[in-house]
PDB file of N, CA and C in Angstrom:
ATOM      1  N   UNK A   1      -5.011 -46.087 -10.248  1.00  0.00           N
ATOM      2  CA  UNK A   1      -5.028 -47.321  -9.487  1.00  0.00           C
ATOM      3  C   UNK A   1      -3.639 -47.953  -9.476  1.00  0.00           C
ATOM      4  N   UNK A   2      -3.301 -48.151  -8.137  1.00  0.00           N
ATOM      5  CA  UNK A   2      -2.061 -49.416  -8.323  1.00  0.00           C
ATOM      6  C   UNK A   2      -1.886 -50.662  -8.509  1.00  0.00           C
ATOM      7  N   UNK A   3      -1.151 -51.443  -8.385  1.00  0.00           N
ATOM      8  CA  UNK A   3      -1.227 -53.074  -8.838  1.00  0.00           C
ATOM      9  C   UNK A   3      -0.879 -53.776  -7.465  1.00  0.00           C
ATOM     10  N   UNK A   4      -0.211 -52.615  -6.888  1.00  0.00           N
ATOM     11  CA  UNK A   4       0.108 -53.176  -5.539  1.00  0.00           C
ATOM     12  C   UNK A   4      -0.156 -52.605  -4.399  1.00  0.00           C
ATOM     13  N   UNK A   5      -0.424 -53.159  -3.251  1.00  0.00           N
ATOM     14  CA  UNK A   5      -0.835 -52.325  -1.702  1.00  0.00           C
ATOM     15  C   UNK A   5       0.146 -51.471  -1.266  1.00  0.00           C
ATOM     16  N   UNK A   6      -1.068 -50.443  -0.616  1.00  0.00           N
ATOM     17  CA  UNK A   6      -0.386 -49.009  -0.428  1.00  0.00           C
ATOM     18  C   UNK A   6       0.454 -49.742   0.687  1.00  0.00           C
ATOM     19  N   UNK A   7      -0.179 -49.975   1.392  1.00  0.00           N
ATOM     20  CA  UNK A   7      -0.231 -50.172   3.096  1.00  0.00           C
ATOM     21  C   UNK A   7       0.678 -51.743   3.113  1.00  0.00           C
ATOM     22  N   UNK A   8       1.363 -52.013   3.722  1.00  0.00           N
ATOM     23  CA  UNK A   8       1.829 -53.291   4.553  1.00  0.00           C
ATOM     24  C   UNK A   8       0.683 -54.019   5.559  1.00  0.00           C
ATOM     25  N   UNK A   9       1.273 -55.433   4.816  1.00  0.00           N
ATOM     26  CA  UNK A   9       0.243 -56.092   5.855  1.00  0.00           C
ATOM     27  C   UNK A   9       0.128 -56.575   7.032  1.00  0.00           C
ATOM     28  N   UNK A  10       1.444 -55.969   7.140  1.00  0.00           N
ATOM     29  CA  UNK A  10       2.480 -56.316   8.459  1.00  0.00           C
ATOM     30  C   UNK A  10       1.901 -55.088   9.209  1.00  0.00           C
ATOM     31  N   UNK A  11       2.055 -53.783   9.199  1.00  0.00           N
ATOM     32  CA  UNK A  11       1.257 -52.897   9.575  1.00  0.00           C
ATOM     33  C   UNK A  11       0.521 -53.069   9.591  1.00  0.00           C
ATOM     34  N   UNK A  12      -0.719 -53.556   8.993  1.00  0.00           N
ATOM     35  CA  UNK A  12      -2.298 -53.470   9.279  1.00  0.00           C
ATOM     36  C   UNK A  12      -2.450 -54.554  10.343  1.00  0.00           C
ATOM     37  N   UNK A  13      -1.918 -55.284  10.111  1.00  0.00           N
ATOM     38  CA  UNK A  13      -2.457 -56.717  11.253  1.00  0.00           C
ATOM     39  C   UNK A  13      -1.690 -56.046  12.967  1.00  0.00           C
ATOM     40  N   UNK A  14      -0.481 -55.085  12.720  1.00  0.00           N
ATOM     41  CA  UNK A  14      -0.186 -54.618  13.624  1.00  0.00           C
ATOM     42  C   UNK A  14      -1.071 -53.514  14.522  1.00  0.00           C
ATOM     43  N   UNK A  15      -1.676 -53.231  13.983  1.00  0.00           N
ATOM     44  CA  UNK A  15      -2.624 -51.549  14.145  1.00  0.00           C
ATOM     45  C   UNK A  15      -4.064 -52.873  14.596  1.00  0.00           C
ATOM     46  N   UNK A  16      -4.094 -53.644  14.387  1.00  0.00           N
ATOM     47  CA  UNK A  16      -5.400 -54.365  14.791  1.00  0.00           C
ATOM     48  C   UNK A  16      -5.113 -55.407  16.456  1.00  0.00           C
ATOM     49  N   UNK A  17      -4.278 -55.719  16.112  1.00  0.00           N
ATOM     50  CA  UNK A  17      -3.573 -55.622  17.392  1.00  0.00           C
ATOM     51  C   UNK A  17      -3.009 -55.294  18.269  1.00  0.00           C
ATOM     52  N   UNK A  18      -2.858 -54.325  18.030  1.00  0.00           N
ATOM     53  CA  UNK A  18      -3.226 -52.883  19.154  1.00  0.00           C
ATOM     54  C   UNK A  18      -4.104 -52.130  19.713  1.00  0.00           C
ATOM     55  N   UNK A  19      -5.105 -52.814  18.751  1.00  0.00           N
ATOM     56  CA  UNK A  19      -6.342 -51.970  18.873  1.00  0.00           C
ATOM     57  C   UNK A  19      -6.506 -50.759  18.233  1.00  0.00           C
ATOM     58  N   UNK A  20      -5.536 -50.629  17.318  1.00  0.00           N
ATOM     59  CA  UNK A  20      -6.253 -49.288  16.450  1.00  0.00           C
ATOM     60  C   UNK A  20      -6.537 -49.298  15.718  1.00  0.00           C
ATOM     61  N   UNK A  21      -7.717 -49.559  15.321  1.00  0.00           N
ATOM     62  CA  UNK A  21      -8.535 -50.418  14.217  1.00  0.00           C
ATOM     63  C   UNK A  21     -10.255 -49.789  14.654  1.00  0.00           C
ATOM     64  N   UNK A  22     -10.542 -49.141  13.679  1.00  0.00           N
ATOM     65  CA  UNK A  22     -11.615 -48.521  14.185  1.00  0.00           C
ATOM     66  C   UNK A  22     -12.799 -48.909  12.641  1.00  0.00           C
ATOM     67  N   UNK A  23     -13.995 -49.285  12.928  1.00  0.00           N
ATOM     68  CA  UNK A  23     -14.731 -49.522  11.840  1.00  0.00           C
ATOM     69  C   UNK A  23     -16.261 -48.572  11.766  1.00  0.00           C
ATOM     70  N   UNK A  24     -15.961 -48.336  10.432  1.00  0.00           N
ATOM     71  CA  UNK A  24     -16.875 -46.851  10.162  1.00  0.00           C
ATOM     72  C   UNK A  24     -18.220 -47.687  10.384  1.00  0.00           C
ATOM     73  N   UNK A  25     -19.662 -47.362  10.812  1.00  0.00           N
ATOM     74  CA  UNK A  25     -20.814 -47.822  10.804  1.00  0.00           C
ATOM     75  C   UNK A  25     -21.517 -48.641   9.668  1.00  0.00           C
ATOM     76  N   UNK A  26     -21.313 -48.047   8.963  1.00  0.00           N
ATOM     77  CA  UNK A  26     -21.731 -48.706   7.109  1.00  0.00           C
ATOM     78  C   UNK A  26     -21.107 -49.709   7.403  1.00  0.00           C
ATOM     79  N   UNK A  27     -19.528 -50.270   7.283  1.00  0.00           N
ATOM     80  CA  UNK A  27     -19.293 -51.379   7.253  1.00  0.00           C
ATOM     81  C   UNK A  27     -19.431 -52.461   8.603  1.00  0.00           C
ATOM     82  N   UNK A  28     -19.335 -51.767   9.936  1.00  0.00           N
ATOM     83  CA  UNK A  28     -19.885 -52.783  10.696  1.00  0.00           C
ATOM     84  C   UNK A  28     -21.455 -53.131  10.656  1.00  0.00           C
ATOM     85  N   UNK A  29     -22.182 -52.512  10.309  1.00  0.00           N
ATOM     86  CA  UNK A  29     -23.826 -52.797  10.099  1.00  0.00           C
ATOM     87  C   UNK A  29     -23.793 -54.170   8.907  1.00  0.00           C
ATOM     88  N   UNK A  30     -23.082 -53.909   7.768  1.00  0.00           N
ATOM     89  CA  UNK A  30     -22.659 -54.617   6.896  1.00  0.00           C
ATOM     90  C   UNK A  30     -22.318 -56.227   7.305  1.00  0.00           C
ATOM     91  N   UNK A  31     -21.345 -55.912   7.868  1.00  0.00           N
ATOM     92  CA  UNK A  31     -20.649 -57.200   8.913  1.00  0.00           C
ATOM     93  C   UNK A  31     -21.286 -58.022   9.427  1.00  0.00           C
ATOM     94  N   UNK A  32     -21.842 -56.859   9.876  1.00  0.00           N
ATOM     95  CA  UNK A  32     -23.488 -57.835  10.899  1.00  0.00           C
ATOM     96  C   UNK A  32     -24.304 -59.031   9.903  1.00  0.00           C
ATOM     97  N   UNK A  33     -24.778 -57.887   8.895  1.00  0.00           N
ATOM     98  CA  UNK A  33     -25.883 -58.297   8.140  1.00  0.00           C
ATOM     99  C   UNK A  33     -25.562 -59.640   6.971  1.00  0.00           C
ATOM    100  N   UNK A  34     -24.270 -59.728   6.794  1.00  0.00           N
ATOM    101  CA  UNK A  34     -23.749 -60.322   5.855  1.00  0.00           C
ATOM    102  C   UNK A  34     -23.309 -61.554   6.261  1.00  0.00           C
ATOM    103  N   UNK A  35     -22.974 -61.628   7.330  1.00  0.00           N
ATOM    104  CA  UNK A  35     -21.772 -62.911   7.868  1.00  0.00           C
ATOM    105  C   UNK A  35     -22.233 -62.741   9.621  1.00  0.00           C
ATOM    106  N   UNK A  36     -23.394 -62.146   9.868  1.00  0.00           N
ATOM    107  CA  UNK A  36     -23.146 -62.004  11.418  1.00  0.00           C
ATOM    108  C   UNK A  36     -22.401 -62.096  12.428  1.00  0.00           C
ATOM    109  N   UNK A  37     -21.363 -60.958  11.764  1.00  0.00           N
ATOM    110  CA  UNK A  37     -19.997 -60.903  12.397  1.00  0.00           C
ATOM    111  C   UNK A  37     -19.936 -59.016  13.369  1.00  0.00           C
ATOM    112  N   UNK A  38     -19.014 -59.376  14.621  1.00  0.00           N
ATOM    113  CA  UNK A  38     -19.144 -58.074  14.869  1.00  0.00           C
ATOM    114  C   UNK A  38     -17.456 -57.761  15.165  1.00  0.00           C
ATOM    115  N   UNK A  39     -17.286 -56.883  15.933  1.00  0.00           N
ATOM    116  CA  UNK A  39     -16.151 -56.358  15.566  1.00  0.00           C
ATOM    117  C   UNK A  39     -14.993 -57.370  16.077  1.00  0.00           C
ATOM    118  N   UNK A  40     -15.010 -58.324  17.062  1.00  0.00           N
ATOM    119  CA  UNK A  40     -14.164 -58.977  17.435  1.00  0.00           C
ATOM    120  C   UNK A  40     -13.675 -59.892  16.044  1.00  0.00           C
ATOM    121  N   UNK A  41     -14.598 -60.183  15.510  1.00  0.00           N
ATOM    122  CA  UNK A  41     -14.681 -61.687  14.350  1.00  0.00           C
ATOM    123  C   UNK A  41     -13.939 -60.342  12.860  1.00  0.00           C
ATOM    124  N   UNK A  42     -14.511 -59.265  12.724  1.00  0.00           N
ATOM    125  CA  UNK A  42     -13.747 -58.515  11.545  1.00  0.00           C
ATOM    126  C   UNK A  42     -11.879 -58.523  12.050  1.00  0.00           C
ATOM    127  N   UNK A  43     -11.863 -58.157  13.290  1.00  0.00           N
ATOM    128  CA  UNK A  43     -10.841 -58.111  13.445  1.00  0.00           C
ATOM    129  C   UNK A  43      -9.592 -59.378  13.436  1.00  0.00           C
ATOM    130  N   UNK A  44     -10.702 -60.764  13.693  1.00  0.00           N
ATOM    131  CA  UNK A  44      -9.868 -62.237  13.465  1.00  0.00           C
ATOM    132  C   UNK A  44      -9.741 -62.114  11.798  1.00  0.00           C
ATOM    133  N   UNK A  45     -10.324 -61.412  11.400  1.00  0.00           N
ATOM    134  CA  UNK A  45     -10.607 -61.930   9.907  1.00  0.00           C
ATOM    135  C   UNK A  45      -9.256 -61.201   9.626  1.00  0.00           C
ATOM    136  N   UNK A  46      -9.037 -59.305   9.412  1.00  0.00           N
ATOM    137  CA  UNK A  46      -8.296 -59.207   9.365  1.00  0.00           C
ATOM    138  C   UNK A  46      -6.705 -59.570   9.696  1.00  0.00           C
ATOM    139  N   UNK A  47      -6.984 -60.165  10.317  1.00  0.00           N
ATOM    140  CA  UNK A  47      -5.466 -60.595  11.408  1.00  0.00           C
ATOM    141  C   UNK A  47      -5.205 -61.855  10.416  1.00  0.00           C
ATOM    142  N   UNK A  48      -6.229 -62.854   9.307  1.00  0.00           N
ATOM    143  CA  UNK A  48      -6.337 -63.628   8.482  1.00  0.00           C
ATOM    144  C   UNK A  48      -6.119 -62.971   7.346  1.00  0.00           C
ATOM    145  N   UNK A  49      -6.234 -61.967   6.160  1.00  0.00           N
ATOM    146  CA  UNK A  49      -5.587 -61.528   5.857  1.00  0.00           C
ATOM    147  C   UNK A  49      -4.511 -61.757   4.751  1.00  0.00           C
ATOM    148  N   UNK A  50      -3.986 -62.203   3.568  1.00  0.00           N
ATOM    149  CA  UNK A  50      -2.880 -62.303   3.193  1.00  0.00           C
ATOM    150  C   UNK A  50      -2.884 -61.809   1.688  1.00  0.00           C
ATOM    151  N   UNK A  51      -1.561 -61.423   1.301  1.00  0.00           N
ATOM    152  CA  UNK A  51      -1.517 -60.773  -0.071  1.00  0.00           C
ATOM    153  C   UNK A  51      -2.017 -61.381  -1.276  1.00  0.00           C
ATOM    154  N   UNK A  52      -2.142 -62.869  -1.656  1.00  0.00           N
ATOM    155  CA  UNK A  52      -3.028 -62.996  -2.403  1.00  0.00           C
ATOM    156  C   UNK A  52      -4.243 -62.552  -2.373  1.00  0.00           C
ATOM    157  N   UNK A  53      -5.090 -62.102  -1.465  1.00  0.00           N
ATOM    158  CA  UNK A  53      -6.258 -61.573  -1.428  1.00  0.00           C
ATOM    159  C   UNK A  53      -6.312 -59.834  -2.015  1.00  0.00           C
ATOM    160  N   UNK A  54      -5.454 -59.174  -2.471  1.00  0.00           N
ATOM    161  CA  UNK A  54      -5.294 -57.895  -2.407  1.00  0.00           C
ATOM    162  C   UNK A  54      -5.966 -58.026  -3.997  1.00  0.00           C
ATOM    163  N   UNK A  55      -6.734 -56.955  -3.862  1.00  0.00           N
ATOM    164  CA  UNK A  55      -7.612 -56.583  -5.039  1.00  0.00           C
ATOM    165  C   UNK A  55      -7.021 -55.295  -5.742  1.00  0.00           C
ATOM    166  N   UNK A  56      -6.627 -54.312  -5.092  1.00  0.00           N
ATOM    167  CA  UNK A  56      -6.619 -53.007  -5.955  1.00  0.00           C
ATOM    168  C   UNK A  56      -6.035 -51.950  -4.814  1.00  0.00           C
ATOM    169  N   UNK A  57      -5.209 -50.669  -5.334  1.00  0.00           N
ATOM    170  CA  UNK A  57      -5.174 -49.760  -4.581  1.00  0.00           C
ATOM    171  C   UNK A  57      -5.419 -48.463  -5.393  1.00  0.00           C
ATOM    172  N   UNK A  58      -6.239 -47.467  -4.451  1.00  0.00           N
ATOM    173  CA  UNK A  58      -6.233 -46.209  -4.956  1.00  0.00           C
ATOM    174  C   UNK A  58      -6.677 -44.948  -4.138  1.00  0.00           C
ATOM    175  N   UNK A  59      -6.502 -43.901  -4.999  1.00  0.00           N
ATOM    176  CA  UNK A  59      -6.754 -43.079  -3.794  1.00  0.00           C
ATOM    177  C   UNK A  59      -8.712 -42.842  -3.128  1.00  0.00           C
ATOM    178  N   UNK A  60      -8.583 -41.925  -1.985  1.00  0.00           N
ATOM    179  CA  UNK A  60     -10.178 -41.833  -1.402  1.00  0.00           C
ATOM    180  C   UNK A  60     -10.754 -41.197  -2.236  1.00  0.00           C
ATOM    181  N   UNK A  61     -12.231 -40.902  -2.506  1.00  0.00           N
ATOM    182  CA  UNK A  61     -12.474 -40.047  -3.631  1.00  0.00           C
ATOM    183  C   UNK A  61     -12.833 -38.794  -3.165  1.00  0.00           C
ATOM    184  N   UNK A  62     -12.898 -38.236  -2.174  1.00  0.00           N
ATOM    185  CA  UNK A  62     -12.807 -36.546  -1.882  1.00  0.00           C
ATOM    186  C   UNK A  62     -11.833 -36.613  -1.385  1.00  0.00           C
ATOM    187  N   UNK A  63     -10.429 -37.344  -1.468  1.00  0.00           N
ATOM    188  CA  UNK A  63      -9.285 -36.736  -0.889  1.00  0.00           C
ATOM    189  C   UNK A  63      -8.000 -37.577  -1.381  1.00  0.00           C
ATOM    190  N   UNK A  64      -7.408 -37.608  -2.752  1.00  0.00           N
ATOM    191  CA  UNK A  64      -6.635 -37.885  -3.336  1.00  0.00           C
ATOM    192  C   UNK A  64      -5.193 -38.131  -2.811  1.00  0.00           C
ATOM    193  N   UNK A  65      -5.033 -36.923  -1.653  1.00  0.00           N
ATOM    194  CA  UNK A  65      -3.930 -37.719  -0.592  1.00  0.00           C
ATOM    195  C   UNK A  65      -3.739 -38.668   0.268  1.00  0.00           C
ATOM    196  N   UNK A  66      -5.465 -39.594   0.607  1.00  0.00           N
ATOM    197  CA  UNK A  66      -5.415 -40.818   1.266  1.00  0.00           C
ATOM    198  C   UNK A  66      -5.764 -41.876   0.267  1.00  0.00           C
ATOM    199  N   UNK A  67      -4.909 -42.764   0.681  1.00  0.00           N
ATOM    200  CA  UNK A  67      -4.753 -44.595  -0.267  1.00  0.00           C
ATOM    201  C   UNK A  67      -5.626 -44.971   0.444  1.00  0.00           C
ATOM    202  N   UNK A  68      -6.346 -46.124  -0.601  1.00  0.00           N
ATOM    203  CA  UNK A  68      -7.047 -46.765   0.310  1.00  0.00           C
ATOM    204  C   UNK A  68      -6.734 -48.097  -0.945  1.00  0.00           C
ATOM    205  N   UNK A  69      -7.001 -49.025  -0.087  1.00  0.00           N
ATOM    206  CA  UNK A  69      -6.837 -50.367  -0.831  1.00  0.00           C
ATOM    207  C   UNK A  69      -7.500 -51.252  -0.009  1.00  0.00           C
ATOM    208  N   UNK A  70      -7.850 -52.370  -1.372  1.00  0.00           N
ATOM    209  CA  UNK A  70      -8.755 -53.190  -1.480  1.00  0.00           C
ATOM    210  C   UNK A  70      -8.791 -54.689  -1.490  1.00  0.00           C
ATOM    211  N   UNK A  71      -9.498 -55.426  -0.479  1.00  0.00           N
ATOM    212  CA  UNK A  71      -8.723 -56.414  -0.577  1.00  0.00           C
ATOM    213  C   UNK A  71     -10.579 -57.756  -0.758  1.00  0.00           C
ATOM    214  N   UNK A  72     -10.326 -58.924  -1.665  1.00  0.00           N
ATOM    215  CA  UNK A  72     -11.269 -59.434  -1.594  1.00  0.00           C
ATOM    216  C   UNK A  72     -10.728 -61.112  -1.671  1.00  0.00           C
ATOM    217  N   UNK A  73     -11.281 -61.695  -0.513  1.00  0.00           N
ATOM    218  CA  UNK A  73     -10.888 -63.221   0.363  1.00  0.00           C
ATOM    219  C   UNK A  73     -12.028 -63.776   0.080  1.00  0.00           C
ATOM    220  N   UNK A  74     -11.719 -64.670  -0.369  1.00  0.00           N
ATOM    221  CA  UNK A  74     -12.525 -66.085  -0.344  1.00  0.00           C
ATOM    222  C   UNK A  74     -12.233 -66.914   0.164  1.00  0.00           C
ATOM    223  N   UNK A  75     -13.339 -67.294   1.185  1.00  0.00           N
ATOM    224  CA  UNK A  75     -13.671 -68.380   1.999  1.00  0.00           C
ATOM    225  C   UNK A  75     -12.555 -68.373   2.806  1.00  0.00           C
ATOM    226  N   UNK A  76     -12.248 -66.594   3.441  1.00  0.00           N
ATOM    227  CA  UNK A  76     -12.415 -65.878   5.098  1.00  0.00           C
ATOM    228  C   UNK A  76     -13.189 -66.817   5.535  1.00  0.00           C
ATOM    229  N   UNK A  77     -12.486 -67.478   6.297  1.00  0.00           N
ATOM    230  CA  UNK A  77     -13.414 -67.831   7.485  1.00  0.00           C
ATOM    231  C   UNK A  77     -14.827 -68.180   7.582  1.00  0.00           C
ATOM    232  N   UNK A  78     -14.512 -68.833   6.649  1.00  0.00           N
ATOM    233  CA  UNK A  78     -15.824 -69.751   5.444  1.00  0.00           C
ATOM    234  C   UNK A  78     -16.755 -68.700   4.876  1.00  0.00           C
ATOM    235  N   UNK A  79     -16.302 -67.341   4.867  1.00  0.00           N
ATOM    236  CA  UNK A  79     -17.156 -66.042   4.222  1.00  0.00           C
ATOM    237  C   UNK A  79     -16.389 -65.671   2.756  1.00  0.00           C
ATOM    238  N   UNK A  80     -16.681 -65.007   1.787  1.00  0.00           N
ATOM    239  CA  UNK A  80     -16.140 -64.152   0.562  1.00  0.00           C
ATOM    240  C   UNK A  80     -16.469 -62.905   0.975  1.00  0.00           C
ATOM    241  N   UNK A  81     -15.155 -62.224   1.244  1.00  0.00           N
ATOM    242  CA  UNK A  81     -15.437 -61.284   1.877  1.00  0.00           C
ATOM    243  C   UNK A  81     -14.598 -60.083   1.426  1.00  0.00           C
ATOM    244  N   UNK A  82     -15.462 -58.562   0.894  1.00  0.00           N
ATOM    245  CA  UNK A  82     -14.208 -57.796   0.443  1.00  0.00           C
ATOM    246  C   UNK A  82     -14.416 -56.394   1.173  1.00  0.00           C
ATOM    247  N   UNK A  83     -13.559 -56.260   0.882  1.00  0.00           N
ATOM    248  CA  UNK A  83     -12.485 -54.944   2.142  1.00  0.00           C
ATOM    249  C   UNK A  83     -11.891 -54.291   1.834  1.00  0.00           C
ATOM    250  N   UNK A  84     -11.907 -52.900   2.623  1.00  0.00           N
ATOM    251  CA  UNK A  84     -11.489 -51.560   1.718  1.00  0.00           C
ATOM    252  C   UNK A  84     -11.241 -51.046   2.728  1.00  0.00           C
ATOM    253  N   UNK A  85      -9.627 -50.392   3.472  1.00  0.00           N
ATOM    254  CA  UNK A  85      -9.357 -49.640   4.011  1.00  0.00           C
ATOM    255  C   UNK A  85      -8.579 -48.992   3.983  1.00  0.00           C
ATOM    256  N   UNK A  86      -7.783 -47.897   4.919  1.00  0.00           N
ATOM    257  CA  UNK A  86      -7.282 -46.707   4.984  1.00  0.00           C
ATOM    258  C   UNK A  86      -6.506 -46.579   6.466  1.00  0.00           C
ATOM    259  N   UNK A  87      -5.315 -45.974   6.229  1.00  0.00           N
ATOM    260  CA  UNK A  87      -4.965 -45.290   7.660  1.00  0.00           C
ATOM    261  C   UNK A  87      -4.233 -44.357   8.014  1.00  0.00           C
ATOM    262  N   UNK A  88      -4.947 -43.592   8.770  1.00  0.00           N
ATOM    263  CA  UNK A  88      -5.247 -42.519   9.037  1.00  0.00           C
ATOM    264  C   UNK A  88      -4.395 -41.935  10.628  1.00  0.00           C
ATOM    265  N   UNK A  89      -3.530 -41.169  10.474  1.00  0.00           N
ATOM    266  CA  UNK A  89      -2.873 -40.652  12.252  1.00  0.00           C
ATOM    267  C   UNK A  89      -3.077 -41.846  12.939  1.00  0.00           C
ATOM    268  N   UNK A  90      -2.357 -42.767  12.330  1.00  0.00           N
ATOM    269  CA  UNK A  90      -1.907 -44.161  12.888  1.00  0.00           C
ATOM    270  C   UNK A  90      -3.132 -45.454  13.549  1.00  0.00           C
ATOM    271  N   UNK A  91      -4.110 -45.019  12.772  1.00  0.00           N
ATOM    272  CA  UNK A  91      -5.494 -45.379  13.349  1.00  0.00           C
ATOM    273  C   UNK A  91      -5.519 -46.647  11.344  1.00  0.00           C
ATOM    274  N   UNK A  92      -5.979 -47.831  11.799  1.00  0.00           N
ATOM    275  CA  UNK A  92      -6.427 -48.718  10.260  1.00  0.00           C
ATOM    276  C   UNK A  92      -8.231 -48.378  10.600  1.00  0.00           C
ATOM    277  N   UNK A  93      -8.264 -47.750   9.482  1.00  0.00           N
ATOM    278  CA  UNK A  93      -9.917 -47.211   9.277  1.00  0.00           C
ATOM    279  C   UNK A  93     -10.602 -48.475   7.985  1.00  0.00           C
ATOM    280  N   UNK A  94     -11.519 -48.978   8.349  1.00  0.00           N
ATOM    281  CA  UNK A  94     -12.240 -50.137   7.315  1.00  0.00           C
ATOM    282  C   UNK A  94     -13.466 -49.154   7.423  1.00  0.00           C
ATOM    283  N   UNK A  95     -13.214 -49.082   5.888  1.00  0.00           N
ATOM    284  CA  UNK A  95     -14.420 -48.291   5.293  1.00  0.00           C
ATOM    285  C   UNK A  95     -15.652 -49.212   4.340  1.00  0.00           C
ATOM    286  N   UNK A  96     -15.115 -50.656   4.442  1.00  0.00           N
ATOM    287  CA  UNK A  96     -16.105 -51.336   3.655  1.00  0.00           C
ATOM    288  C   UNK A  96     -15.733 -52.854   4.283  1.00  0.00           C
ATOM    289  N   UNK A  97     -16.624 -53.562   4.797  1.00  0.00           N
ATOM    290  CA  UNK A  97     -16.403 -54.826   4.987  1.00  0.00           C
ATOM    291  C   UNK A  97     -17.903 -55.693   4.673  1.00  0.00           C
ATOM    292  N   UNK A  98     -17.840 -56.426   3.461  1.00  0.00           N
ATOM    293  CA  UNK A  98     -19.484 -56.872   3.220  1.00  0.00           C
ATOM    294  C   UNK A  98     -19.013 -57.788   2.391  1.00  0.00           C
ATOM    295  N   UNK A  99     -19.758 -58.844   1.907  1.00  0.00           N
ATOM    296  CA  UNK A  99     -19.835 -60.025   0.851  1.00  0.00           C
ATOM    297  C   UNK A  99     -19.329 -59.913  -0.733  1.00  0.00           C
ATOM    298  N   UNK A 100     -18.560 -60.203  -1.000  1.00  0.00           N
ATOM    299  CA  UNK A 100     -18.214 -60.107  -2.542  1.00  0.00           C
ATOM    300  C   UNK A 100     -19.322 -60.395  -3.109  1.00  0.00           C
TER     301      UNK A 100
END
């Protein structure tokens, strides 16, 4: 585990505003269910965002060459909200977005 983010947050908020920001099913179902949020509102959230919120980095667990890091916000957008992503051939992949 690292202490610090793999990824820039300058990059990630960039890749979401571009639109390459793609969210795996688990966590948009999640989104839904948690904060009845869908992909427009994950993506304000991310674009909200900032390094005090960074929880942890480490690698994927069937694939030790992708980082993924972790990030958990309180009172996002009046939500506690934690987050786990990755990116991938220039694509920000959120592999977890649900309620602390």
């Amino acid at each position: 585990m690292r202490s610090k983010p793999y990824y820039s947050l300058k990059i990630v908020k960039k890749l979401v505003l571009d639109q390459r920001c793609l969210v795996n099913q688990i966590a948009r179902k999640k989104a839904l269910f948690d904060f009845g949020w869908q992909h427009s509102d994950i993506q304000k959230a991310l674009l909200k965002l900032q390094p005090k919120h960074f929880h942890k980095s480490g690698t994927k667990y069937d694939n030790p060459s992708i980082h993924v890091d972790y990030y958990k916000a309180y009172n996002l957008m009046n939500e506690n909200v934690y987050i786990h992503f990755r990116i991938e051939d220039d694509y920000l992949i959120i592999c977890s977005f649900k309620e602390v």
